[in-house]
N, C-alpha and C. Protein backbone atom coordinates (compact mmCIF):
# COMPACT_ATOMS: atom_id res chain seq x y z
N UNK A 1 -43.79 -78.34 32.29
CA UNK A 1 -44.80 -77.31 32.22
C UNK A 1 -45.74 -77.41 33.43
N UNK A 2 -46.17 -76.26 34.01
CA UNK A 2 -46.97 -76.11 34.90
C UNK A 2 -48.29 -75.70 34.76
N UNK A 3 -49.57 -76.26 34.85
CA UNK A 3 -50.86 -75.40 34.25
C UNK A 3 -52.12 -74.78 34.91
N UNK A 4 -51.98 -74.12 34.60
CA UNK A 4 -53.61 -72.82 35.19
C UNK A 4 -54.72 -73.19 34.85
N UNK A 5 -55.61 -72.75 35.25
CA UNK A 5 -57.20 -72.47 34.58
C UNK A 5 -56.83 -71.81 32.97
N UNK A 6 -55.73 -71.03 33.52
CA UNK A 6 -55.82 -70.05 32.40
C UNK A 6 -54.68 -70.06 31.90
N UNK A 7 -53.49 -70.32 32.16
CA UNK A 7 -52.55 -70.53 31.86
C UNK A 7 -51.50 -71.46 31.65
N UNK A 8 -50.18 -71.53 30.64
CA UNK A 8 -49.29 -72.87 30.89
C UNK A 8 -47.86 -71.85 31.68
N UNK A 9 -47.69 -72.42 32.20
CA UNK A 9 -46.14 -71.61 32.88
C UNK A 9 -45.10 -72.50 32.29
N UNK A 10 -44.43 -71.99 31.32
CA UNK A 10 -42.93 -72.75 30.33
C UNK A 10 -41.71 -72.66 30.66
N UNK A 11 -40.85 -73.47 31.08
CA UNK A 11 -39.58 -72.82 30.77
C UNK A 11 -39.15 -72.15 29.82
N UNK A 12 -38.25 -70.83 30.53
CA UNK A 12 -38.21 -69.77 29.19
C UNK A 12 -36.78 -70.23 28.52
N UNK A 13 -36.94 -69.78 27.00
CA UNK A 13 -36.09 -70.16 26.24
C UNK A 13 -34.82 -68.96 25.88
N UNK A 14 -34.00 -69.16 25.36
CA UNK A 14 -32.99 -67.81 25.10
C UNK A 14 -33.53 -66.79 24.07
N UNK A 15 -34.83 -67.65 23.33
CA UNK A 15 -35.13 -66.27 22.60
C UNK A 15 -36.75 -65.25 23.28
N UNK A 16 -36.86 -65.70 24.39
CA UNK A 16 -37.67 -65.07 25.79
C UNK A 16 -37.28 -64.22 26.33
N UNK A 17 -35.51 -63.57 25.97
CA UNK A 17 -34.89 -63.07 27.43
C UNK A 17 -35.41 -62.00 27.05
N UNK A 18 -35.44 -61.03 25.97
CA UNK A 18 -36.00 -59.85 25.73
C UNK A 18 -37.18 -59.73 25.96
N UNK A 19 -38.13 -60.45 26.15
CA UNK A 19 -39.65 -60.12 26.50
C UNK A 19 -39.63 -59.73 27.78
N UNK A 20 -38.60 -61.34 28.67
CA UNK A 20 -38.76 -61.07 30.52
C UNK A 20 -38.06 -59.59 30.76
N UNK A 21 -37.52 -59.28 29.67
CA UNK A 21 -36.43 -57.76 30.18
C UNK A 21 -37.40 -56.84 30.00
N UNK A 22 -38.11 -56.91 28.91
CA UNK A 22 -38.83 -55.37 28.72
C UNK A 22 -40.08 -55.71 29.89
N UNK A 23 -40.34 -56.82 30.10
CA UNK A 23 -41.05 -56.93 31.13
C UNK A 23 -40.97 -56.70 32.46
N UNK A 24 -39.65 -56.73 33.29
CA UNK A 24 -38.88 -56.22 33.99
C UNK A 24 -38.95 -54.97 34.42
N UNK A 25 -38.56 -54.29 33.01
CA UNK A 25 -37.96 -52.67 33.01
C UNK A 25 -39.66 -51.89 32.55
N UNK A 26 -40.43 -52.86 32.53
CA UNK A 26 -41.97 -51.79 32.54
C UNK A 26 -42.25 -50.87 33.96
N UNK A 27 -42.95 -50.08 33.56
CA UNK A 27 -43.03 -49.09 34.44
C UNK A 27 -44.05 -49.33 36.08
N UNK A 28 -44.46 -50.29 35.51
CA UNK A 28 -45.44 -51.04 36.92
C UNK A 28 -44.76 -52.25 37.52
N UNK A 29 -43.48 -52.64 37.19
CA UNK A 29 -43.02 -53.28 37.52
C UNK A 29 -40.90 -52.86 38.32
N UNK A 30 -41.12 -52.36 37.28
CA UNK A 30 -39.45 -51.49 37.51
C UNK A 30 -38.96 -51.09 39.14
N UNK A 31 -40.18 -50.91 39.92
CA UNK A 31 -39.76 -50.68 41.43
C UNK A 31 -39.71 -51.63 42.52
N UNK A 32 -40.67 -52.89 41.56
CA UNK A 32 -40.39 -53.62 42.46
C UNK A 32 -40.03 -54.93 42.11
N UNK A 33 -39.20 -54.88 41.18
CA UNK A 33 -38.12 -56.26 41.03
C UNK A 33 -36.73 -56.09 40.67
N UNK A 34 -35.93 -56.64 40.38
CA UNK A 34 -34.93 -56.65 39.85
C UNK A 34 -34.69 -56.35 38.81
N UNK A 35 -33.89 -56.10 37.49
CA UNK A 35 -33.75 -56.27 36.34
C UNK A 35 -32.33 -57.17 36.08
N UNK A 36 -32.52 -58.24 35.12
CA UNK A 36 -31.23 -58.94 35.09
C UNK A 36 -30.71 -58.37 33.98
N UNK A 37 -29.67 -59.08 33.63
CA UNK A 37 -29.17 -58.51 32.67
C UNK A 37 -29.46 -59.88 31.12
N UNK A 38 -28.99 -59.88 29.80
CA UNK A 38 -29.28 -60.91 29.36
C UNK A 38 -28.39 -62.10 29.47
N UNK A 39 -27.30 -61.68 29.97
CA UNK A 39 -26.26 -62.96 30.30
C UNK A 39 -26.56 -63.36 31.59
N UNK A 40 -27.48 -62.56 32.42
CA UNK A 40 -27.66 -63.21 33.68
C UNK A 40 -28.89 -64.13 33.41
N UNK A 41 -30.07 -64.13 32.24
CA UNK A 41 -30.75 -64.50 32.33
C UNK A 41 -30.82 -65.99 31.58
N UNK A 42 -29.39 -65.37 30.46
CA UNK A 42 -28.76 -67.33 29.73
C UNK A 42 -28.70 -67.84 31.10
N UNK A 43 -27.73 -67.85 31.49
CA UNK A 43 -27.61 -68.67 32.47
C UNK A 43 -28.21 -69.03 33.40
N UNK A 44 -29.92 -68.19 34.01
CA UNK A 44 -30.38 -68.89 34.63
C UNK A 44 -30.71 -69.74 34.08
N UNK A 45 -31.02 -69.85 32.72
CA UNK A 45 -31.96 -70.78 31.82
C UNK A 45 -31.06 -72.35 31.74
N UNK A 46 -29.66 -71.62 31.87
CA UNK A 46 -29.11 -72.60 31.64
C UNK A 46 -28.67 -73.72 33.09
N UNK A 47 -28.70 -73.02 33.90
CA UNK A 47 -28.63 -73.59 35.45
C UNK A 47 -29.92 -74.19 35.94
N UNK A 48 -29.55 -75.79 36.31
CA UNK A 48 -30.95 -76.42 36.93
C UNK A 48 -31.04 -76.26 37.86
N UNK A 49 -30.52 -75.09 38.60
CA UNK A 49 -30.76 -74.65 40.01
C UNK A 49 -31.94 -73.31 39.82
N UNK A 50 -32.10 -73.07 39.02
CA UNK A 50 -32.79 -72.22 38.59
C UNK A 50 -33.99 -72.76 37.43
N UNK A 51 -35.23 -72.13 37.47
CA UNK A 51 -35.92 -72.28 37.12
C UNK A 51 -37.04 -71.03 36.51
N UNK A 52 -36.69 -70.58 35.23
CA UNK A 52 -36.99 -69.29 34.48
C UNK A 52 -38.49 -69.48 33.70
N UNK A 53 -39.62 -69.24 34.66
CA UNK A 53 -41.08 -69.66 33.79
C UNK A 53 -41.61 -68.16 32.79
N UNK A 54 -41.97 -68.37 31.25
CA UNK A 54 -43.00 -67.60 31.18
C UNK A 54 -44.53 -68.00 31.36
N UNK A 55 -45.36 -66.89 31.19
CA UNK A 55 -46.64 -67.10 31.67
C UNK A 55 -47.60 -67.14 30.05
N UNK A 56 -47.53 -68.12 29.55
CA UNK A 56 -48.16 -67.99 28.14
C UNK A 56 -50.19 -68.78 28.17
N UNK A 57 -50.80 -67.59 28.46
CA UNK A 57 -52.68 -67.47 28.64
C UNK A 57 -52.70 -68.49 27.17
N UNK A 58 -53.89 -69.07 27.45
CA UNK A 58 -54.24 -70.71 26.62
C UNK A 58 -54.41 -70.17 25.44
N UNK A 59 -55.75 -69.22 25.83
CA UNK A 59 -56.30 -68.91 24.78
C UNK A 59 -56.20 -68.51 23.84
N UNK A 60 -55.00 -67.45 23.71
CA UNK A 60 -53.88 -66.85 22.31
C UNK A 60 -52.61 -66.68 22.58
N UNK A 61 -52.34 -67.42 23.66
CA UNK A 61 -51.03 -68.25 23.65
C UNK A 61 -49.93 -66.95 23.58
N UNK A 62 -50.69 -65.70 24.55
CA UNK A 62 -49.57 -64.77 24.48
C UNK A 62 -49.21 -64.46 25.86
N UNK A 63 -47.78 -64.17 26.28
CA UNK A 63 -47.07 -64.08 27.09
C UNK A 63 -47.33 -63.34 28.17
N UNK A 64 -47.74 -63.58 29.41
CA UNK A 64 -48.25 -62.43 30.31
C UNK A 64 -47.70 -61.88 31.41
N UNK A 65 -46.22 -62.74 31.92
CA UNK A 65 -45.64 -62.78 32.84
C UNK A 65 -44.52 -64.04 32.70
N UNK A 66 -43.93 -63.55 33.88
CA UNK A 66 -42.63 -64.17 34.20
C UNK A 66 -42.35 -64.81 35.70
N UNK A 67 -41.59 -65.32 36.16
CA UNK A 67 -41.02 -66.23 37.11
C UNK A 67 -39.77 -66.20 37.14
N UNK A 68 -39.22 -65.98 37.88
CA UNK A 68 -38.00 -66.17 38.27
C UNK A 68 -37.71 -67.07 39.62
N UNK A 69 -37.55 -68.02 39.42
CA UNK A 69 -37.63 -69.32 40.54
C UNK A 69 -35.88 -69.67 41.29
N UNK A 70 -35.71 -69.68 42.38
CA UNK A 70 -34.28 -70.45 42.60
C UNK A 70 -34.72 -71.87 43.88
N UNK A 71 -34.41 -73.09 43.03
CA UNK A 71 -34.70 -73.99 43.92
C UNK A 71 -32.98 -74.48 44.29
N UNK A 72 -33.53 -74.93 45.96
CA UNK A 72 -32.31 -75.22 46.24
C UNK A 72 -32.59 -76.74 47.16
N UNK A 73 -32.17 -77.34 46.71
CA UNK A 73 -32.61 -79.07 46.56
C UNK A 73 -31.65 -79.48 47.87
N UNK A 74 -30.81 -78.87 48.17
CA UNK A 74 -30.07 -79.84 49.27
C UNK A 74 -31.17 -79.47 51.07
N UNK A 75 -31.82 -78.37 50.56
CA UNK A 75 -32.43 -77.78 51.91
C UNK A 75 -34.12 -77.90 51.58
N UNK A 76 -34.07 -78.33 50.24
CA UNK A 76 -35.86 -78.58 50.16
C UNK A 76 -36.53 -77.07 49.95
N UNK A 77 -35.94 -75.75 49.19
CA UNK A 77 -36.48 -74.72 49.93
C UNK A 77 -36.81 -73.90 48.11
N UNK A 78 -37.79 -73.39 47.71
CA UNK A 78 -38.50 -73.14 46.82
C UNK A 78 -38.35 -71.25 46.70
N UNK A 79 -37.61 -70.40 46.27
CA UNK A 79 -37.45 -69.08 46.25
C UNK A 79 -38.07 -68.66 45.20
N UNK A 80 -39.27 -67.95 45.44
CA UNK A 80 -39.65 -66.94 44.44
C UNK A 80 -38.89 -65.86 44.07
N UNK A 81 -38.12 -65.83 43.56
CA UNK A 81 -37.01 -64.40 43.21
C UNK A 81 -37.54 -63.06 42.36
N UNK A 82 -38.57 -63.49 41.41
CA UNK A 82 -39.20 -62.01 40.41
C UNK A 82 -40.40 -63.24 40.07
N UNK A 83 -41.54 -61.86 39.96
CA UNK A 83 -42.24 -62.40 39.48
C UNK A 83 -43.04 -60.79 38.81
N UNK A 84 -43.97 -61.46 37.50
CA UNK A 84 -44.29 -60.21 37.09
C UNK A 84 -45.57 -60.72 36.07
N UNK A 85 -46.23 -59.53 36.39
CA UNK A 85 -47.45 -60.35 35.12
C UNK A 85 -47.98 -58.97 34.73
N UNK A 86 -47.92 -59.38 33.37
CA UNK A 86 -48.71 -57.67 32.49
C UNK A 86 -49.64 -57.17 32.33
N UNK A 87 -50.72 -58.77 32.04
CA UNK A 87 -51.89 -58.30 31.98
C UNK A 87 -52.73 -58.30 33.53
N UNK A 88 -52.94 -57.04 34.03
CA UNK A 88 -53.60 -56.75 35.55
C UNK A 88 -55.28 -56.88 35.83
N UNK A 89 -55.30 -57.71 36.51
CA UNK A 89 -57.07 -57.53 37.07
C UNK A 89 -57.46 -58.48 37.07
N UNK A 90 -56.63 -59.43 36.31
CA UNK A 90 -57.52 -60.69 35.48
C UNK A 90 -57.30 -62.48 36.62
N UNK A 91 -56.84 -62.03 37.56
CA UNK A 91 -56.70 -62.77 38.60
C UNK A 91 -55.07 -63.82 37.98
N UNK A 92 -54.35 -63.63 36.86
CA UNK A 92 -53.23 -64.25 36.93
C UNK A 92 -51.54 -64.31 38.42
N UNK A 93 -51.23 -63.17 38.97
CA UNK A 93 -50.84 -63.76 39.72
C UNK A 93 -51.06 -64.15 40.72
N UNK A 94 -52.73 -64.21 41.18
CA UNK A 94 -52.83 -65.40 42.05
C UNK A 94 -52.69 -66.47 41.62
N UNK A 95 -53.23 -66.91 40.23
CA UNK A 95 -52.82 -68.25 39.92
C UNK A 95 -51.89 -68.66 39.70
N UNK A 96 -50.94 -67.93 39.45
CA UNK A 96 -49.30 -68.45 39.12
C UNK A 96 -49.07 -68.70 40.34
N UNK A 97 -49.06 -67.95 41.67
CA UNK A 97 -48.12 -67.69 43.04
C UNK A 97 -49.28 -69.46 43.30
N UNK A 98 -50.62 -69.74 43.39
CA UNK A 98 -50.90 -71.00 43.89
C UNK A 98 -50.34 -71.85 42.79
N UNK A 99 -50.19 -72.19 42.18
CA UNK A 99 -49.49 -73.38 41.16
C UNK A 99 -48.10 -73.63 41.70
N UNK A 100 -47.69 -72.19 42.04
CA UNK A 100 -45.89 -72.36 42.45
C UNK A 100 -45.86 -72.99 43.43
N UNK A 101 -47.09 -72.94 44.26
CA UNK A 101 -46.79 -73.33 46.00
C UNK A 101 -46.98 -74.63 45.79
N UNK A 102 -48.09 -74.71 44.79
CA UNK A 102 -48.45 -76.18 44.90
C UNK A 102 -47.75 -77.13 44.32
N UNK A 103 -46.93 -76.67 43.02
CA UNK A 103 -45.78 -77.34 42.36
C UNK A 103 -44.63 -77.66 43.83
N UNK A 104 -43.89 -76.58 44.26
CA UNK A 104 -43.18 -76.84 45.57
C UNK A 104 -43.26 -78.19 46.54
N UNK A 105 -44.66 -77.89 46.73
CA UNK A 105 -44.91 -79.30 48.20
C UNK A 105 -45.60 -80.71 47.30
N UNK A 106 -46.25 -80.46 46.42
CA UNK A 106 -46.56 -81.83 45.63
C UNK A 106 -45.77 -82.62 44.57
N UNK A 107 -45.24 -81.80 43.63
CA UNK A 107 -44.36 -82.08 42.89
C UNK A 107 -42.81 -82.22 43.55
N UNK A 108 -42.46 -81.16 43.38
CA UNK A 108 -40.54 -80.94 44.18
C UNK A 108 -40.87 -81.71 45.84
N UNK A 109 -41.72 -82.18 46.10
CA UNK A 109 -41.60 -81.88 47.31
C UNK A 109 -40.26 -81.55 48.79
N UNK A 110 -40.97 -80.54 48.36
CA UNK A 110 -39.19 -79.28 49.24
C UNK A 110 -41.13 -79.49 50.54
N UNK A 111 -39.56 -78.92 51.60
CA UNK A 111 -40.13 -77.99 52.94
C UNK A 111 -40.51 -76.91 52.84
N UNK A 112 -40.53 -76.04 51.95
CA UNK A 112 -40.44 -74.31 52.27
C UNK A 112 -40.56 -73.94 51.07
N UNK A 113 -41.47 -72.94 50.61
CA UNK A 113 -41.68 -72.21 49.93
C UNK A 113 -41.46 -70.73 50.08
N UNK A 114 -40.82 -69.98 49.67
CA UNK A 114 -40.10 -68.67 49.98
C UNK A 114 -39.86 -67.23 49.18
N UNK A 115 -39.94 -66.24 49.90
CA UNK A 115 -39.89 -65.53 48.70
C UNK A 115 -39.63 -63.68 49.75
N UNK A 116 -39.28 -62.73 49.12
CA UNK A 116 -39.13 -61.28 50.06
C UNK A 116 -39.60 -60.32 48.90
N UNK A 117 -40.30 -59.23 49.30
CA UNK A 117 -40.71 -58.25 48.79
C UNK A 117 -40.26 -56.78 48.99
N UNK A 118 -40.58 -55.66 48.42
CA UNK A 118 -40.58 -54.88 48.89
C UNK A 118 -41.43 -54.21 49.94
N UNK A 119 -41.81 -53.77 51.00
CA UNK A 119 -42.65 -53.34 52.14
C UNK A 119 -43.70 -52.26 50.87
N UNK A 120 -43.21 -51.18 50.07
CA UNK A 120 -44.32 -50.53 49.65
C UNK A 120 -45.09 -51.45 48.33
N UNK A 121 -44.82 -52.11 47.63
CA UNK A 121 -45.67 -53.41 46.94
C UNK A 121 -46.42 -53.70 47.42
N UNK A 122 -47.35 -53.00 48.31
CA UNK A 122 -48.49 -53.29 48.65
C UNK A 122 -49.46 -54.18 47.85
N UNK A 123 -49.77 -54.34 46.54
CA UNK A 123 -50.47 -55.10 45.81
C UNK A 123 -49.80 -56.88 45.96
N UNK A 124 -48.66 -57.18 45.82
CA UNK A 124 -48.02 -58.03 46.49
C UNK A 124 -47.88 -58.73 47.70
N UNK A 125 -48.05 -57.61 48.58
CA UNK A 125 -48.23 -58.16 50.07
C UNK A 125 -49.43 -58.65 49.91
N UNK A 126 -50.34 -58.05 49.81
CA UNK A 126 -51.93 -58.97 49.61
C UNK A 126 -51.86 -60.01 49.02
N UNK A 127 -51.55 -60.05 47.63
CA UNK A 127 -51.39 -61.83 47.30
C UNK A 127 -50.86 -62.83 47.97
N UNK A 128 -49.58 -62.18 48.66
CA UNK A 128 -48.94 -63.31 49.33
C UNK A 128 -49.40 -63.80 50.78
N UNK A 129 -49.74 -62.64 51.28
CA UNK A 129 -50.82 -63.08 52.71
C UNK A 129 -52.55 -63.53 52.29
N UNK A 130 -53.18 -63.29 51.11
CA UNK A 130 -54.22 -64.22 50.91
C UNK A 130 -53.93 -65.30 50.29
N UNK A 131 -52.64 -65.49 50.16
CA UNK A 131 -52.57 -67.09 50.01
C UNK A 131 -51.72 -68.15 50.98
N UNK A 132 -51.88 -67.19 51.99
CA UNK A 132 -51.42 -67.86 53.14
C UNK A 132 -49.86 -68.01 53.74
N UNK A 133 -49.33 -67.51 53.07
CA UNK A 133 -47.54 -67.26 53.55
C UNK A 133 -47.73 -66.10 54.35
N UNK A 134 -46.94 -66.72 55.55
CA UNK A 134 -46.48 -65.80 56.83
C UNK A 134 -45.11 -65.18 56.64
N UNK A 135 -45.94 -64.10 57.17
CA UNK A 135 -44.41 -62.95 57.18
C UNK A 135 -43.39 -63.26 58.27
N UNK A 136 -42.45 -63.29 58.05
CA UNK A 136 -41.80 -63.71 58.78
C UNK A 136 -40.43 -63.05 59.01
N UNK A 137 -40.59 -61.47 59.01
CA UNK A 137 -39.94 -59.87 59.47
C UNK A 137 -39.44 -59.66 58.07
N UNK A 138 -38.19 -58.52 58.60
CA UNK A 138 -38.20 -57.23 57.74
C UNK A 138 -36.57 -57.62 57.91
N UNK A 139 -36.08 -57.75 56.18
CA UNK A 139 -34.43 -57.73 56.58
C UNK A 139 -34.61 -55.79 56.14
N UNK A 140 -33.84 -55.30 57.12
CA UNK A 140 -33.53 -53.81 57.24
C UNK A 140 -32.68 -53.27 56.00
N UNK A 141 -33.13 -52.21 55.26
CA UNK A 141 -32.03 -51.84 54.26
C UNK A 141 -31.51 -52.51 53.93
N UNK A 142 -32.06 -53.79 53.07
CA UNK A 142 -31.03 -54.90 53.05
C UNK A 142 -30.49 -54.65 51.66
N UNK A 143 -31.28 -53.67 50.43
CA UNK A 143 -31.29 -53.82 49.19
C UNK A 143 -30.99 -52.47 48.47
N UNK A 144 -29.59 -52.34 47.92
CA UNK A 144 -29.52 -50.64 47.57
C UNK A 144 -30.06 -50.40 46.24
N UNK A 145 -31.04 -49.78 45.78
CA UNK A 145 -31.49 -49.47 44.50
C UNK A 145 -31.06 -47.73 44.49
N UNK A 146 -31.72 -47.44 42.85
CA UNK A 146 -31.95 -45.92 42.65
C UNK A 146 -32.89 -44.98 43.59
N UNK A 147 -33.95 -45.65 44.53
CA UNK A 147 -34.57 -45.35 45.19
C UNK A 147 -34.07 -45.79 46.59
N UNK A 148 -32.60 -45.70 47.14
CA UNK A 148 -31.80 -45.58 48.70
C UNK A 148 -32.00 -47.07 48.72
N UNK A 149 -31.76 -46.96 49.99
CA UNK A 149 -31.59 -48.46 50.83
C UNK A 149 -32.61 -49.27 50.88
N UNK A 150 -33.49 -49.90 50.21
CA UNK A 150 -34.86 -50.65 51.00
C UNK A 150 -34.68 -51.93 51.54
N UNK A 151 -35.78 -52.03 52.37
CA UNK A 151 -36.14 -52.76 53.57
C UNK A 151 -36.72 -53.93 52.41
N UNK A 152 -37.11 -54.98 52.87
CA UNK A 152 -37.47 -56.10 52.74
C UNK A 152 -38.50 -56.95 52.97
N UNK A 153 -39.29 -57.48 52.87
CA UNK A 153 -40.40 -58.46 53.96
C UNK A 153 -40.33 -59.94 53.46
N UNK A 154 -39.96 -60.71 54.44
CA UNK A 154 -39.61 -62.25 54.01
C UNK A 154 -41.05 -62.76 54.19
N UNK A 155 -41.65 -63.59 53.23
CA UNK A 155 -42.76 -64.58 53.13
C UNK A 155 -42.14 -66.03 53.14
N UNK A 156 -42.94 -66.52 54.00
CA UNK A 156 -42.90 -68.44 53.67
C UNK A 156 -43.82 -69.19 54.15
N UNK A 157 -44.40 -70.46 53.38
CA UNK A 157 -45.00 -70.97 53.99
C UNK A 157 -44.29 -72.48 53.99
N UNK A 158 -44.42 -73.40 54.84
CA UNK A 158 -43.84 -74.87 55.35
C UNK A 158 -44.51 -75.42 55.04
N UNK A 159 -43.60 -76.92 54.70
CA UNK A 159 -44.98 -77.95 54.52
C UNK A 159 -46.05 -78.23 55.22
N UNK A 160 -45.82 -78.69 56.65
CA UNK A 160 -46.86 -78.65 57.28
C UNK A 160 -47.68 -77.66 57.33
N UNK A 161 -47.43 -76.54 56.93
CA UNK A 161 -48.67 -75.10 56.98
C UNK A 161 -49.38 -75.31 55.47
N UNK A 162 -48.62 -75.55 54.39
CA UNK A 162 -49.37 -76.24 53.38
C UNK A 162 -50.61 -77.27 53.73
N UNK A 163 -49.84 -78.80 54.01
CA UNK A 163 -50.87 -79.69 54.26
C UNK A 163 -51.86 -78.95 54.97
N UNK A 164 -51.87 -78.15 56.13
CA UNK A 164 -53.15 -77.71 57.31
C UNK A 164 -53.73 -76.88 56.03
N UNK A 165 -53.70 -76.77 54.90
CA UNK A 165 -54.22 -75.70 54.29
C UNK A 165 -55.30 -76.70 53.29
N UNK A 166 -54.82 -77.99 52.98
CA UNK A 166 -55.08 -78.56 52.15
C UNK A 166 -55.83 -79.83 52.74
């Protein structure tokens, strides 16, 4: 378990996958993540290459978001893959996105913390550049959805850009 001011971040369990789905397929979220499917999401749960957090707030211990993590241990390198949080305003995914970074270089300690967005997620791009991950370009049409080809924006920050932070 990972913990917030305000939150515990859990590994999610198989009877979670329907929450992270309808969470997914919500309408403030639907453009800019993925949707898995539920056999894609057993198996992340079930793969320790993967790492499936919900976001369960202390205080009534109800579910506010999700994580979708892929660590890859032979290269040290920490992938934010989905991330999503329901309840808005309340400053939760900044605190999830700093716990992740900080879980990454203190705990796992990997090199690289990582992650790509969509270019119009504008609310996203701000979190991830006020918390200090550099952009680091644009994979081109890299991603075909219902909405054409989209573009991409790679974030990362390194250990050493961590430590200078810390």
């Amino acid at each position: 378990m990972i913990e917030t001011i305000n939150l515990n971040l859990i590994e999610a369990r198989e009877e979670d996958i329907k929450d992270i789905m309808e969470m997914e397929n919500h309408e403030d979220n639907r453009n800019f993540i993925w949707q898995g499917t539920y056999e894609q999401h057993l198996n992340e749960i079930m793969d320790k290459d993967y790492l499936l957090l919900i976001f369960k707030r202390k205080e009534d211990n109800l579910t506010v978001g999700f994580a979708l993590n892929y660590l890859d241990y032979k290269s040290e390198r920490f992938e934010l893959r989905r991330i999503a949080v329901t309840v808005k305003g309340k400053g939760y995914g900044k605190e999830v996105l700093d716990a992740l970074i900080r879980y990454t270089f203190e705990d796992l300690k990997f090199n690289k913390f990582w992650l790509d967005v969509y270019p119009d997620n504008v609310v996203g791009i701000k979190l991830y550049e006020n918390a200090g991950l550099h952009c680091d370009g644009v994979l081109r049409q890299n991603y075909k959805s219902e909405r054409g080809f989209l573009d991409q924006k790679v974030y990362s920050m390194l250990r050493s850009e961590y430590e200078g932070l810390n």
